[in-house]
N, C-alpha and C. Protein backbone atom coordinates (compact mmCIF):
# COMPACT_ATOMS: atom_id res chain seq x y z
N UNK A 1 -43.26 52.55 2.18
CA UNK A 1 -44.26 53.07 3.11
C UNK A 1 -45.58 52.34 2.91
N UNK A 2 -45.86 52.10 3.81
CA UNK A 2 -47.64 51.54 3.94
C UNK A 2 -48.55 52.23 3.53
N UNK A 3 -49.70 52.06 2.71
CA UNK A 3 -50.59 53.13 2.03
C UNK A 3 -51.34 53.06 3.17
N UNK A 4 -52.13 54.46 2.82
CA UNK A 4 -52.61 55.05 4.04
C UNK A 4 -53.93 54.78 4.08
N UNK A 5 -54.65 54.40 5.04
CA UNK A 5 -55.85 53.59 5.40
C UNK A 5 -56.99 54.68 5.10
N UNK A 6 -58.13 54.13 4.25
CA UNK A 6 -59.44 55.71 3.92
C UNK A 6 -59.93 56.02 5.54
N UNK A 7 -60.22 56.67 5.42
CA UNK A 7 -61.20 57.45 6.75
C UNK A 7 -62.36 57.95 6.58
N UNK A 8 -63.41 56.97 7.02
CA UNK A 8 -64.55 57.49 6.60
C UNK A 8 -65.01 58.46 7.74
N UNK A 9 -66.26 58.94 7.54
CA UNK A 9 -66.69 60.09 8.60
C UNK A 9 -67.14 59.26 9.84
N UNK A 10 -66.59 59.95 11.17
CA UNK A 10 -67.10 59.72 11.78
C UNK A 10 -68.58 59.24 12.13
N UNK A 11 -68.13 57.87 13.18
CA UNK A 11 -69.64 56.88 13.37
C UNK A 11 -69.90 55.95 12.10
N UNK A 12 -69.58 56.02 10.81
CA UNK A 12 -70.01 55.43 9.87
C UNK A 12 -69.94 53.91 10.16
N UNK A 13 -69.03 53.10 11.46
CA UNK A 13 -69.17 51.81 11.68
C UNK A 13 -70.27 51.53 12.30
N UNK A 14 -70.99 52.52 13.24
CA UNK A 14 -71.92 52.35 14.31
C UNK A 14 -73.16 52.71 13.35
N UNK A 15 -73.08 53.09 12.47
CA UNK A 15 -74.33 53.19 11.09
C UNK A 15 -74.45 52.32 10.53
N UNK A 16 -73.55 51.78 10.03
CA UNK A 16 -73.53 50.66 9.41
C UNK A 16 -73.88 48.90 10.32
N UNK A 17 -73.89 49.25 11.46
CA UNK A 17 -74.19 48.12 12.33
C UNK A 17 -75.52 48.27 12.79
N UNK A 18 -76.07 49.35 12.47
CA UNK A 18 -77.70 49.88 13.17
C UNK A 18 -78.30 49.58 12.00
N UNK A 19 -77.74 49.56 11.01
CA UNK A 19 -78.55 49.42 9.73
C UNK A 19 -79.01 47.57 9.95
N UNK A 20 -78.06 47.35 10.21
CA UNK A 20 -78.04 45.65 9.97
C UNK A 20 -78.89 45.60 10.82
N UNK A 21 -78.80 46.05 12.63
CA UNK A 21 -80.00 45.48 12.84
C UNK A 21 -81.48 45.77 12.24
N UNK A 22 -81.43 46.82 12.13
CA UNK A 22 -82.92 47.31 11.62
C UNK A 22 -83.33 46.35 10.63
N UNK A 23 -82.86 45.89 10.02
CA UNK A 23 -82.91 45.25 8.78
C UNK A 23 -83.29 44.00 9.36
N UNK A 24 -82.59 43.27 10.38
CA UNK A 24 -82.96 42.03 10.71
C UNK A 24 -84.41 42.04 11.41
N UNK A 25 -84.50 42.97 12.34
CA UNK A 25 -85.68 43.57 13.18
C UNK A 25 -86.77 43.56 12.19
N UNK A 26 -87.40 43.66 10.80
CA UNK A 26 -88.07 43.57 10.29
C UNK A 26 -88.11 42.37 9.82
N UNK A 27 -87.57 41.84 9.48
CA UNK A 27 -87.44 40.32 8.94
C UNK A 27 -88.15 39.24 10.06
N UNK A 28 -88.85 38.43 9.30
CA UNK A 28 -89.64 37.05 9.83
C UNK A 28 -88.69 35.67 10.54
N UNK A 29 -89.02 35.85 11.69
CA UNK A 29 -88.13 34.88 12.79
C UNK A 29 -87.91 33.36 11.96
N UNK A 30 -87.18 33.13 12.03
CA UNK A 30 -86.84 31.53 11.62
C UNK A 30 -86.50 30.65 12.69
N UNK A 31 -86.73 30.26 13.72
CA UNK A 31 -86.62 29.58 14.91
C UNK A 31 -87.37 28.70 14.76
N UNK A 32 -86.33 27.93 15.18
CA UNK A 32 -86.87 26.59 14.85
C UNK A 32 -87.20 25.32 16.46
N UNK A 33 -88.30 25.56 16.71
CA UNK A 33 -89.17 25.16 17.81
C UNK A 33 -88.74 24.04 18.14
N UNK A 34 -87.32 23.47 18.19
CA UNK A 34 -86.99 22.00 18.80
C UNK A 34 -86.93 22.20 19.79
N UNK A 35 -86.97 20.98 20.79
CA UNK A 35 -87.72 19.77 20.16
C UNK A 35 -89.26 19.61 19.84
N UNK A 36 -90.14 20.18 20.14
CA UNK A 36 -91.57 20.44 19.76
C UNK A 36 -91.69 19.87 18.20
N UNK A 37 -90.62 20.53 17.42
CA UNK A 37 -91.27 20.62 16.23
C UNK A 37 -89.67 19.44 15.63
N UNK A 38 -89.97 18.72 14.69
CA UNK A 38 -88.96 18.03 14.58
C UNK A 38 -88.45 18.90 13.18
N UNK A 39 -86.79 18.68 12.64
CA UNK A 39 -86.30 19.42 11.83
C UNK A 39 -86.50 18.40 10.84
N UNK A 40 -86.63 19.23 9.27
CA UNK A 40 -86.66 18.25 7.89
C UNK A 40 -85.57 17.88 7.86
N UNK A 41 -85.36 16.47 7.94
CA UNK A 41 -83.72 16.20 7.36
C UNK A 41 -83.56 16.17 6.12
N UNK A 42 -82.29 15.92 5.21
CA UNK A 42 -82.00 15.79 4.08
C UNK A 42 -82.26 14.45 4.40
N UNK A 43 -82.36 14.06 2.64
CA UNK A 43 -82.70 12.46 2.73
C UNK A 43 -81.49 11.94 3.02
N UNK A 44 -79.94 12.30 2.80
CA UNK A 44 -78.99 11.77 3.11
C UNK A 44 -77.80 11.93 4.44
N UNK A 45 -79.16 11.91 5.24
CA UNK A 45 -78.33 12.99 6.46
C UNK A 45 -77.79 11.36 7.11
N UNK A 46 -76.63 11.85 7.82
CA UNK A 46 -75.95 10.64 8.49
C UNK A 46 -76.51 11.11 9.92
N UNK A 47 -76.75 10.90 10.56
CA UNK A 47 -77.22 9.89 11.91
C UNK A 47 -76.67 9.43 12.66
N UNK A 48 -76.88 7.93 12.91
CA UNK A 48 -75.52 6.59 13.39
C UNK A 48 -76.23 5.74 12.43
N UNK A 49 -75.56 5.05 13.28
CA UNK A 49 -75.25 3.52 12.03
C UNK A 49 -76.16 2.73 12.29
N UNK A 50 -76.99 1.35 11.40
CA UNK A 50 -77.60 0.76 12.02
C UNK A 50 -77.27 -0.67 11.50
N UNK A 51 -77.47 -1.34 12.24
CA UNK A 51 -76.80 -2.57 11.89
C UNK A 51 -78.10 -3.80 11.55
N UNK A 52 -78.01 -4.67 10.22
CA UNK A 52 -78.89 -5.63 9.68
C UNK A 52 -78.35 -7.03 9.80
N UNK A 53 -77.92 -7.46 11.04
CA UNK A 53 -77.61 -8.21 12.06
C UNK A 53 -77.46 -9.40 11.02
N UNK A 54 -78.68 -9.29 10.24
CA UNK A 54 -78.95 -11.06 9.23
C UNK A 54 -77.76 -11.11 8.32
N UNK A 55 -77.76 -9.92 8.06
CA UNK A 55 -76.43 -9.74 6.53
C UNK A 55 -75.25 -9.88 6.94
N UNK A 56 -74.56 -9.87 8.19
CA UNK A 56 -73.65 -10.12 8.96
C UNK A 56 -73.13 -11.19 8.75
N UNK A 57 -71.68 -11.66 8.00
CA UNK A 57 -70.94 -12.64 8.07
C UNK A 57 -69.29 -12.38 8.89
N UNK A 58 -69.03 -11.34 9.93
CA UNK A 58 -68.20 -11.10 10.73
C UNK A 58 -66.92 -11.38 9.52
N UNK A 59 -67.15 -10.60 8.35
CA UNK A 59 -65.72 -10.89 7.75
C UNK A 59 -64.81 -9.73 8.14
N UNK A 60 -65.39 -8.37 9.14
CA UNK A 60 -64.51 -7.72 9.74
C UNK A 60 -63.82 -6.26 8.78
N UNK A 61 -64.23 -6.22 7.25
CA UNK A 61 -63.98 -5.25 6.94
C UNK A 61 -64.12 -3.79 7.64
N UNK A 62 -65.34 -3.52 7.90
CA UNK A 62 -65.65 -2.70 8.42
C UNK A 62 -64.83 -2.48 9.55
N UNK A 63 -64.53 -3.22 10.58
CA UNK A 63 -64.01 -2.79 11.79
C UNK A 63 -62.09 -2.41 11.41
N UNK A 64 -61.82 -3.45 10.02
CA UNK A 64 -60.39 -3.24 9.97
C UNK A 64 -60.09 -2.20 8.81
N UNK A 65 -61.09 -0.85 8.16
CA UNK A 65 -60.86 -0.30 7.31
C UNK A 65 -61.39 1.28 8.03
N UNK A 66 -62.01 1.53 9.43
CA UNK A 66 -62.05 2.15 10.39
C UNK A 66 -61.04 3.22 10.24
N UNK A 67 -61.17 4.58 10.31
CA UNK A 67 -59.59 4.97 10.45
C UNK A 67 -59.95 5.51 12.06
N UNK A 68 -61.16 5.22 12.86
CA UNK A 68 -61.02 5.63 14.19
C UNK A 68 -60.80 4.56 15.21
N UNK A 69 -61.21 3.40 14.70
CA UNK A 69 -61.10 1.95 15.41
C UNK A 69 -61.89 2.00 16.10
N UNK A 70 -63.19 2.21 15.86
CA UNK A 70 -64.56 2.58 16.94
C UNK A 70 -65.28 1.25 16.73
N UNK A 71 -65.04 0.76 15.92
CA UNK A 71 -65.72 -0.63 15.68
C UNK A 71 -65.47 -1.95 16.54
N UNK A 72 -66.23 -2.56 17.12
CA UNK A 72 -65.56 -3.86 18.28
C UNK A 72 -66.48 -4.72 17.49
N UNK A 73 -66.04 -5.58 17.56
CA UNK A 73 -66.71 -6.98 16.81
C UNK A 73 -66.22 -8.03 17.25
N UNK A 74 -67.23 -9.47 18.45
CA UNK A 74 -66.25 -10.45 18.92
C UNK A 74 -67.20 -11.91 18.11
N UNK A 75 -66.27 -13.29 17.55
CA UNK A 75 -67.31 -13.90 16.95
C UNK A 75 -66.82 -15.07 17.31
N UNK A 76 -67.43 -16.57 17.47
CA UNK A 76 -66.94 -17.74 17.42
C UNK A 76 -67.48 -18.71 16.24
N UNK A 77 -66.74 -19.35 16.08
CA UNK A 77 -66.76 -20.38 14.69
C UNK A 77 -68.04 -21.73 15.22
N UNK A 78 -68.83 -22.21 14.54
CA UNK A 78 -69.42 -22.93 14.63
C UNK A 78 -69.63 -24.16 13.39
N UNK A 79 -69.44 -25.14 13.54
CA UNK A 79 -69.60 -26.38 12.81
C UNK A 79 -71.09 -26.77 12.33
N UNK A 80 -71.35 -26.34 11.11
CA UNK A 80 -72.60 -26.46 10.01
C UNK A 80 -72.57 -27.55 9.56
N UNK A 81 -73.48 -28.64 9.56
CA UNK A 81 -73.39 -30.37 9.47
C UNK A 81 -73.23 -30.19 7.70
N UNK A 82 -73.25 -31.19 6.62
CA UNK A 82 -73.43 -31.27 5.97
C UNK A 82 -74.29 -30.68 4.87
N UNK A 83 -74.37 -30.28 4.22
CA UNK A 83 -75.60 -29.90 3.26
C UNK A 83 -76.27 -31.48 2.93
N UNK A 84 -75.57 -32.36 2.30
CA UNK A 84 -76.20 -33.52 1.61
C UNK A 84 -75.36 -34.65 2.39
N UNK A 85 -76.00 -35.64 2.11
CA UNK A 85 -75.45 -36.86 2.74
C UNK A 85 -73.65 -37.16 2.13
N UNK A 86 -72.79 -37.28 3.05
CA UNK A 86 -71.57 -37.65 1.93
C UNK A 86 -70.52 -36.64 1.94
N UNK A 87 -71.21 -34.98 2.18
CA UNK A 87 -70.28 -34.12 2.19
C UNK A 87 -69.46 -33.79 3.58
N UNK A 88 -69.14 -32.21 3.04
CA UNK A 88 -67.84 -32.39 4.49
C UNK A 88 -68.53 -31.28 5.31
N UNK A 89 -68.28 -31.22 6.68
CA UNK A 89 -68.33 -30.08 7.58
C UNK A 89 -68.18 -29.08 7.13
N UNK A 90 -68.78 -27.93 7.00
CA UNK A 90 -68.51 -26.47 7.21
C UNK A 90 -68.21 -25.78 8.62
N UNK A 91 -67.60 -24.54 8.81
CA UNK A 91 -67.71 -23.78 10.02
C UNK A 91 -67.50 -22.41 9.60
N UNK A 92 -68.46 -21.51 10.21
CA UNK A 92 -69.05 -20.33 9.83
C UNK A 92 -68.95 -19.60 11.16
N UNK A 93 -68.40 -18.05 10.80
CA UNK A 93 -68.55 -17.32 12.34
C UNK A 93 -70.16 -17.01 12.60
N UNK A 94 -69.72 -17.18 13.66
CA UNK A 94 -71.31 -16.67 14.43
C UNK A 94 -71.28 -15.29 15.45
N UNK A 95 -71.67 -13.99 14.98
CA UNK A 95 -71.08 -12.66 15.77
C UNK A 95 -71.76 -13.10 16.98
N UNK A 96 -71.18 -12.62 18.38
CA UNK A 96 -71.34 -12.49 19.54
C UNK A 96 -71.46 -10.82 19.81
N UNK A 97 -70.28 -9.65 19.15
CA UNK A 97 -70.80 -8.61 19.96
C UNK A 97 -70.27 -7.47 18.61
N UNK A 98 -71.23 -6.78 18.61
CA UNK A 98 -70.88 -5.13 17.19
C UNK A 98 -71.36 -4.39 18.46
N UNK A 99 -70.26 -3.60 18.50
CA UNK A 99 -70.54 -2.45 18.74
C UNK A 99 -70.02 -1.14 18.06
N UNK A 100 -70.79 0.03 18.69
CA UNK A 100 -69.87 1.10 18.32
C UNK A 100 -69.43 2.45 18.92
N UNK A 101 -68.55 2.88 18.87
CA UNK A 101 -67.98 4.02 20.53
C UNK A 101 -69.07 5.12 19.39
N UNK A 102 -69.85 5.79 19.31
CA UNK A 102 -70.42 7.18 18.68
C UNK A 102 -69.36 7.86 19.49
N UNK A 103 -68.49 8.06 20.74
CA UNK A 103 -67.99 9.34 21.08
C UNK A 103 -66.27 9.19 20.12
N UNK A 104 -65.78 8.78 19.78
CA UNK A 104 -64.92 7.92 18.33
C UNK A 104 -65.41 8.07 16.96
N UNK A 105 -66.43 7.63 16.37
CA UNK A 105 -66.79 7.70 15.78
C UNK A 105 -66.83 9.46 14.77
N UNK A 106 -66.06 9.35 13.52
CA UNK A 106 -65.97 11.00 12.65
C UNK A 106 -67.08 10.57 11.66
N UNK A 107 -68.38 9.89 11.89
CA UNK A 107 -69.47 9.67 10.51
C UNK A 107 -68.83 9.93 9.03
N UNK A 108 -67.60 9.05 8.98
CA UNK A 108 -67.05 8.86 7.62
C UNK A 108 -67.75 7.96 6.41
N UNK A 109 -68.47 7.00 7.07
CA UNK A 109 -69.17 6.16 6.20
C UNK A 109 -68.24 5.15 5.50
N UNK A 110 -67.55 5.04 5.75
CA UNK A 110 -66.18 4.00 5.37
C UNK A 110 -66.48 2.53 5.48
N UNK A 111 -67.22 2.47 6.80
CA UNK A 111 -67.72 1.28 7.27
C UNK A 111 -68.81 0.79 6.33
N UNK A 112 -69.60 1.86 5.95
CA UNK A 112 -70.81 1.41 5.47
C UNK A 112 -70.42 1.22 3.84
N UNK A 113 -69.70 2.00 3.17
CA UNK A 113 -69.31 2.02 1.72
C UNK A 113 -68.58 0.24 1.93
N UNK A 114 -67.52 -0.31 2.64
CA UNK A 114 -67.19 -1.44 2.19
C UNK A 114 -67.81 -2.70 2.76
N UNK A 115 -68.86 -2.20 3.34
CA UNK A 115 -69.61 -3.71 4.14
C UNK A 115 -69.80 -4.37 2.80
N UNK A 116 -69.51 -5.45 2.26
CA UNK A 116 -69.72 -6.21 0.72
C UNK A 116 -71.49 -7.07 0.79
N UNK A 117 -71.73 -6.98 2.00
CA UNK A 117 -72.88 -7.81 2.42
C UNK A 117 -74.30 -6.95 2.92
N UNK A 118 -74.17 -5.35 2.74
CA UNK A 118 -74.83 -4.63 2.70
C UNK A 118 -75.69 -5.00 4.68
N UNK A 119 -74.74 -4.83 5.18
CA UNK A 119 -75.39 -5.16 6.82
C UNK A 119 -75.61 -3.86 7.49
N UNK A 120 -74.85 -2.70 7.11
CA UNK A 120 -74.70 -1.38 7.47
C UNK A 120 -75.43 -0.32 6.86
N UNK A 121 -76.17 0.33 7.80
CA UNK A 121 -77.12 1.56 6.65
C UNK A 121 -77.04 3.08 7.97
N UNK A 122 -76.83 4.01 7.05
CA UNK A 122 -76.84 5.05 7.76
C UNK A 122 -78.47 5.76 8.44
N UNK A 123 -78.93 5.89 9.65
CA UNK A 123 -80.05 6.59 9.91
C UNK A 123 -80.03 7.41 10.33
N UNK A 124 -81.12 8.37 10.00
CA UNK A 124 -80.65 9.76 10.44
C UNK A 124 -81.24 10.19 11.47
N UNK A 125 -81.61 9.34 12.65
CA UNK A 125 -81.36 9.30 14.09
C UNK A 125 -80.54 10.04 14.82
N UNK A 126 -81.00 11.17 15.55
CA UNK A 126 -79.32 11.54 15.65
C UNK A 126 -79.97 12.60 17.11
N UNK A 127 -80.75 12.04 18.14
CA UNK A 127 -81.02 12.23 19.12
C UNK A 127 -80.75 10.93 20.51
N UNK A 128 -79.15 10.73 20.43
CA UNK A 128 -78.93 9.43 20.74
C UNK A 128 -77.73 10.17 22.19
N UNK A 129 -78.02 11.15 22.66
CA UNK A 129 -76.76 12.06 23.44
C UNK A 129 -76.69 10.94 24.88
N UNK A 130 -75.76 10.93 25.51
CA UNK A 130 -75.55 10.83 26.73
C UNK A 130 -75.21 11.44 27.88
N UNK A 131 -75.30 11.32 29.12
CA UNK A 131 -74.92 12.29 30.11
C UNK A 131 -73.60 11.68 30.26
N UNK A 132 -73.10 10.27 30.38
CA UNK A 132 -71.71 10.04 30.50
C UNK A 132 -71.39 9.35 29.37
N UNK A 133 -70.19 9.62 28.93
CA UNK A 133 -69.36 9.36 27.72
C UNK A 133 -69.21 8.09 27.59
N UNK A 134 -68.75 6.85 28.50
CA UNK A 134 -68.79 5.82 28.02
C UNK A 134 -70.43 5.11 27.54
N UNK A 135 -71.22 5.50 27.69
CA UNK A 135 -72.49 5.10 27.74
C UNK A 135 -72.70 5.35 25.89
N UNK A 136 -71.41 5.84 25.65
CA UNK A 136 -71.73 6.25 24.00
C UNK A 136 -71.47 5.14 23.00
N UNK A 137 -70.83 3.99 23.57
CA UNK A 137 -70.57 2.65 22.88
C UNK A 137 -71.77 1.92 22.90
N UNK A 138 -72.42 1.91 21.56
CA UNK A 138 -73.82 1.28 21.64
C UNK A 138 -73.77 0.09 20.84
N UNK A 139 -74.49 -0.76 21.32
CA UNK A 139 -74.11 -2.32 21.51
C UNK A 139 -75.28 -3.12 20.37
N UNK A 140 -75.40 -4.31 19.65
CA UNK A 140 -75.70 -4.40 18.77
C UNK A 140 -77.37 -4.79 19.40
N UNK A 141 -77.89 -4.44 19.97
CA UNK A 141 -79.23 -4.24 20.19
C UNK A 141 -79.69 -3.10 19.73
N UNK A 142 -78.98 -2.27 20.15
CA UNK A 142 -79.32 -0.57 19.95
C UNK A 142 -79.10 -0.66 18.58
N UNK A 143 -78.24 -1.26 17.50
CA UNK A 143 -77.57 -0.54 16.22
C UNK A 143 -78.94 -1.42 15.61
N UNK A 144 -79.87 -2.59 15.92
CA UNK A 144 -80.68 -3.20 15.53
C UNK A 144 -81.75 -2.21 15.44
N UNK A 145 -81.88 -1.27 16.80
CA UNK A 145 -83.40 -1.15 16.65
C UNK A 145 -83.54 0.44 15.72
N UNK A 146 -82.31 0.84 15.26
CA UNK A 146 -82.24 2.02 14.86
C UNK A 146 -82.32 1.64 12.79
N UNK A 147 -82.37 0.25 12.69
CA UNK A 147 -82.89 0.21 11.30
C UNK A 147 -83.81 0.16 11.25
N UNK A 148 -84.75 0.36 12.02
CA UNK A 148 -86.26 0.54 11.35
C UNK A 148 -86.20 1.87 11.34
N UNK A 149 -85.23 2.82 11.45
CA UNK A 149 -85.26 4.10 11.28
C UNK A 149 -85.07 4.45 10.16
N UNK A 150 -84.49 3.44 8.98
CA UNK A 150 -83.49 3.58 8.10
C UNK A 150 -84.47 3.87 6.98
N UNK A 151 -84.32 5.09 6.22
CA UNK A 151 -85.31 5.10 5.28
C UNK A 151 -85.58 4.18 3.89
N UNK A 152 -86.65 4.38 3.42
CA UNK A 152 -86.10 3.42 2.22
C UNK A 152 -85.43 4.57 1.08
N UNK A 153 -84.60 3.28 0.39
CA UNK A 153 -83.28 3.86 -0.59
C UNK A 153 -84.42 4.61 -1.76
N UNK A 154 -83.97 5.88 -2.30
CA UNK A 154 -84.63 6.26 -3.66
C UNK A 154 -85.01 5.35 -4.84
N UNK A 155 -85.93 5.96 -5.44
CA UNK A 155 -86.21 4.99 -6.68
C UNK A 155 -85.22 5.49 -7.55
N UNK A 156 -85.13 4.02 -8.42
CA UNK A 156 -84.22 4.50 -9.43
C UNK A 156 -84.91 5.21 -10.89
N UNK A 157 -83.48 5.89 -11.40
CA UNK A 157 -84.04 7.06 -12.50
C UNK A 157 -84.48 6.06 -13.50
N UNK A 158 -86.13 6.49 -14.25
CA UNK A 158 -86.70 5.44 -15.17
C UNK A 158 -85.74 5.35 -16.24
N UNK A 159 -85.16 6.48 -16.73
CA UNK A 159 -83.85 6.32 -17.96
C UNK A 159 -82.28 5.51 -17.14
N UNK A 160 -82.41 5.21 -15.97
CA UNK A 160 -81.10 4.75 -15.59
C UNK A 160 -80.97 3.13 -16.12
N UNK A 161 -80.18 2.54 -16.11
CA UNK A 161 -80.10 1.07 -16.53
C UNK A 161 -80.48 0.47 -15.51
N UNK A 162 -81.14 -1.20 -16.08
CA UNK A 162 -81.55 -1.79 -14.81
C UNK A 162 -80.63 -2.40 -14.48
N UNK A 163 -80.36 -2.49 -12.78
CA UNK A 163 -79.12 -3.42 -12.24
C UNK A 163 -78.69 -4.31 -12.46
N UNK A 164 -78.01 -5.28 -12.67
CA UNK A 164 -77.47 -6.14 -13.41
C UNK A 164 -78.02 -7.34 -12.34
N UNK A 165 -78.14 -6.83 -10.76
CA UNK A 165 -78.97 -8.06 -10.32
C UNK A 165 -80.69 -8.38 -10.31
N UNK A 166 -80.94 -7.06 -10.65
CA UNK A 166 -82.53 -7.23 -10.64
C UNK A 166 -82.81 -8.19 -12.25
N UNK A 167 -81.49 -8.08 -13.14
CA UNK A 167 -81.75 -8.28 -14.27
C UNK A 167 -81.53 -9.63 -14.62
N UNK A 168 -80.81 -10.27 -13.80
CA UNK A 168 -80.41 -11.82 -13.66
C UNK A 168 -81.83 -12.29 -12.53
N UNK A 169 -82.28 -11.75 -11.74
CA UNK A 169 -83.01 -12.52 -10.92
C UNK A 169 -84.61 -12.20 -11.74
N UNK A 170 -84.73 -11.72 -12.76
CA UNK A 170 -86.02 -11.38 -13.87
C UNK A 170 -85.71 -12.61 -15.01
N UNK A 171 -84.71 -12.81 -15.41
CA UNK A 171 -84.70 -13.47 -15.94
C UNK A 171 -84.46 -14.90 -15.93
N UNK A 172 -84.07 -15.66 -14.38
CA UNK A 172 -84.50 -16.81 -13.73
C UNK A 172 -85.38 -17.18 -13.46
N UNK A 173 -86.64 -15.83 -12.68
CA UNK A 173 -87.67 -16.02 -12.68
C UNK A 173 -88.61 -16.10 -14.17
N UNK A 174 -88.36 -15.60 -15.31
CA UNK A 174 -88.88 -15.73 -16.44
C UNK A 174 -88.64 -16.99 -17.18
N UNK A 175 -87.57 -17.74 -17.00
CA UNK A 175 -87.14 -19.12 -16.90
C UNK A 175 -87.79 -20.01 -16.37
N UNK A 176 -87.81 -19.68 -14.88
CA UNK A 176 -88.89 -20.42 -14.38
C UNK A 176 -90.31 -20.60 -14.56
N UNK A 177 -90.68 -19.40 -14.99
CA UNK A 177 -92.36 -19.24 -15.09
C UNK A 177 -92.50 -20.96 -16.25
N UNK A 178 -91.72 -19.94 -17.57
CA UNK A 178 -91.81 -20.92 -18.94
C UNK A 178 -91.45 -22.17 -18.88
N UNK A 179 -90.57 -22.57 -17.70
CA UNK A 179 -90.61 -24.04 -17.80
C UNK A 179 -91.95 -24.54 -16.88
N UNK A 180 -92.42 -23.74 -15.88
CA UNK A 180 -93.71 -24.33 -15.41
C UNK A 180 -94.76 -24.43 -16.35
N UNK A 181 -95.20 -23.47 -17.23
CA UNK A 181 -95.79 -23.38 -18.14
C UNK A 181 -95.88 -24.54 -19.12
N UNK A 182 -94.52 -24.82 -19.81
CA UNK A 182 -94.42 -26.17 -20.64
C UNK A 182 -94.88 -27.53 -19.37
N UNK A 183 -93.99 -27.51 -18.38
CA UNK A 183 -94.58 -28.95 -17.83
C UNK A 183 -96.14 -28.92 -18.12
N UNK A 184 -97.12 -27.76 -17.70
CA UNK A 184 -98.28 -27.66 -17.26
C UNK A 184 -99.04 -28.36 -18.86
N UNK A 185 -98.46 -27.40 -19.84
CA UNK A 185 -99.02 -28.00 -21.01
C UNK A 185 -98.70 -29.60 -21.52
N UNK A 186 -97.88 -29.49 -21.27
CA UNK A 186 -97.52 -31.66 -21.31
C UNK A 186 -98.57 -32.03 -20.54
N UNK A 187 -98.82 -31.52 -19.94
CA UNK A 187 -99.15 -32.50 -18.11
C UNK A 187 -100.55 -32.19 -19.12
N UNK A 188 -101.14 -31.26 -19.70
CA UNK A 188 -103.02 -30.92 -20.07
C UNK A 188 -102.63 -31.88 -21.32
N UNK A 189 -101.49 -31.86 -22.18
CA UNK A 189 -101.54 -32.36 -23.55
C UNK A 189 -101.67 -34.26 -22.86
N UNK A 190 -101.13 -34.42 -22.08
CA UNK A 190 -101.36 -35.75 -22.00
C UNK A 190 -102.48 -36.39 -20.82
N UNK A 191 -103.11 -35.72 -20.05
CA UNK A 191 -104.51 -35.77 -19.88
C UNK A 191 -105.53 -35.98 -20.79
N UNK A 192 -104.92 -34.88 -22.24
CA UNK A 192 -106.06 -34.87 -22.84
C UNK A 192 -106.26 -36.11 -23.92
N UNK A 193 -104.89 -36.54 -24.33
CA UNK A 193 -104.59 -37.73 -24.49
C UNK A 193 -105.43 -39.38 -23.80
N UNK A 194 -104.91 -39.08 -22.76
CA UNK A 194 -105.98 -40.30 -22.12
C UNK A 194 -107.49 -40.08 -22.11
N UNK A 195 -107.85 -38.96 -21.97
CA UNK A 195 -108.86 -39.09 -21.90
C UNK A 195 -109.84 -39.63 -23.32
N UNK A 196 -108.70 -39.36 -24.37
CA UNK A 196 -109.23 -39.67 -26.04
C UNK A 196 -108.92 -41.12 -25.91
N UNK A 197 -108.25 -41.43 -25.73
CA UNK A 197 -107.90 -42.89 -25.68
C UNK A 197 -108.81 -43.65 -24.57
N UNK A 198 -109.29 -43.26 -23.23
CA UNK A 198 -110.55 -43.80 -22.69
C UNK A 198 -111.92 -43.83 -23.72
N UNK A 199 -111.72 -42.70 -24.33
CA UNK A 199 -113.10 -42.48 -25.06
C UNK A 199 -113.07 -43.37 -26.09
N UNK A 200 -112.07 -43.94 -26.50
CA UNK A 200 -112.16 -45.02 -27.66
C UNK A 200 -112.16 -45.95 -27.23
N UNK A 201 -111.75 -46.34 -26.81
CA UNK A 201 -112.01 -47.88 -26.02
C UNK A 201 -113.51 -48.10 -25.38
């Protein structure tokens, strides 16, 4: 047998629902005045995508690691003369078209985690609606002008380690300083040289 369900006194649901409002009825409105008033985003709010056109070497990860296939990317090869006299031709793609369907698009970030060339950054732009649906494939003008939206990345934690590239490009440049430094002192040590040797003569 099925146990038998309590029974409270009559109305006690319609009390219990008057209570709630009353309760809300005193409470301070939280409405939030959009668009007038713009909302705080999180710093890591996804957006769309924006694309850093320069970092772009069309090696296509992004479009072939997609699990929506929203990504279009068309590119042609171009012939780069020599670096130095003697050597051989290069040929390098040159992108013609990124786009991206937003109505496709599940903001997985997939694209952006394996770009290896850091061309992809998430902005949290996200007043981009259309009245017709195809109009939602936005074309690499649009994905351009939405990185100046792109915030800058956090600082890093003062106890965190320093990156292993900031730490190689500190210490090339510290290389460099000290060998300018030594030429400079040759270059004064033997000025000062001639000039002792004018003075004797």
């Amino acid at each position: 047998m099925a146990p038998e369900k309590k029974k409270g006194w009559p109305g006690s649901g319609l009390a219990k629902g008057l209570a709630v409002t009353l309760r809300t009825m005193t409470r301070k409105s939280v409405t939030a005045q959009y668009p007038d008033v713009q909302p705080d985003l999180p710093p890591r709010t996804r957006g769309v995508i924006g694309l850093f056109e320069e970092n772009c070497t069309v090696c296509m990860l992004c479009a072939r690691e997609c699990p929506d296939w929203c990504i279009y990317i068309d590119s042609h090869k171009e012939t780069v003369p020599p670096a130095a006299p003697g050597g051989r031709e290069r040929s390098r793609n040159v992108l013609d078209r990124f786009a991206i369907d937003f109505a496709l698009c599940m903001y997985c970030g997939i694209c952006i985690e394996v770009c290896p060339f850091d061309a992809l950054f998430w902005s949290p732009e996200f007043e981009y609606a259309e009245t017709d649906i195809r109009d939602l494939t936005h074309e690499r003008d649009r994905l351009r002008e939405w990185m100046w939206t792109v915030p800058e990345p956090p600082a890093l934690d003062p106890a965190a380690e320093e990156p292993k590239e900031l730490a190689a490009a500190r210490k090339a440049a510290d290389k460099l300083a000290a060998q300018q430094a030594a030429e400079a002192e040759a270059a004064a040590q033997a000025a000062e040289a001639q000039d002792t040797k004018e003075e004797g003569t």
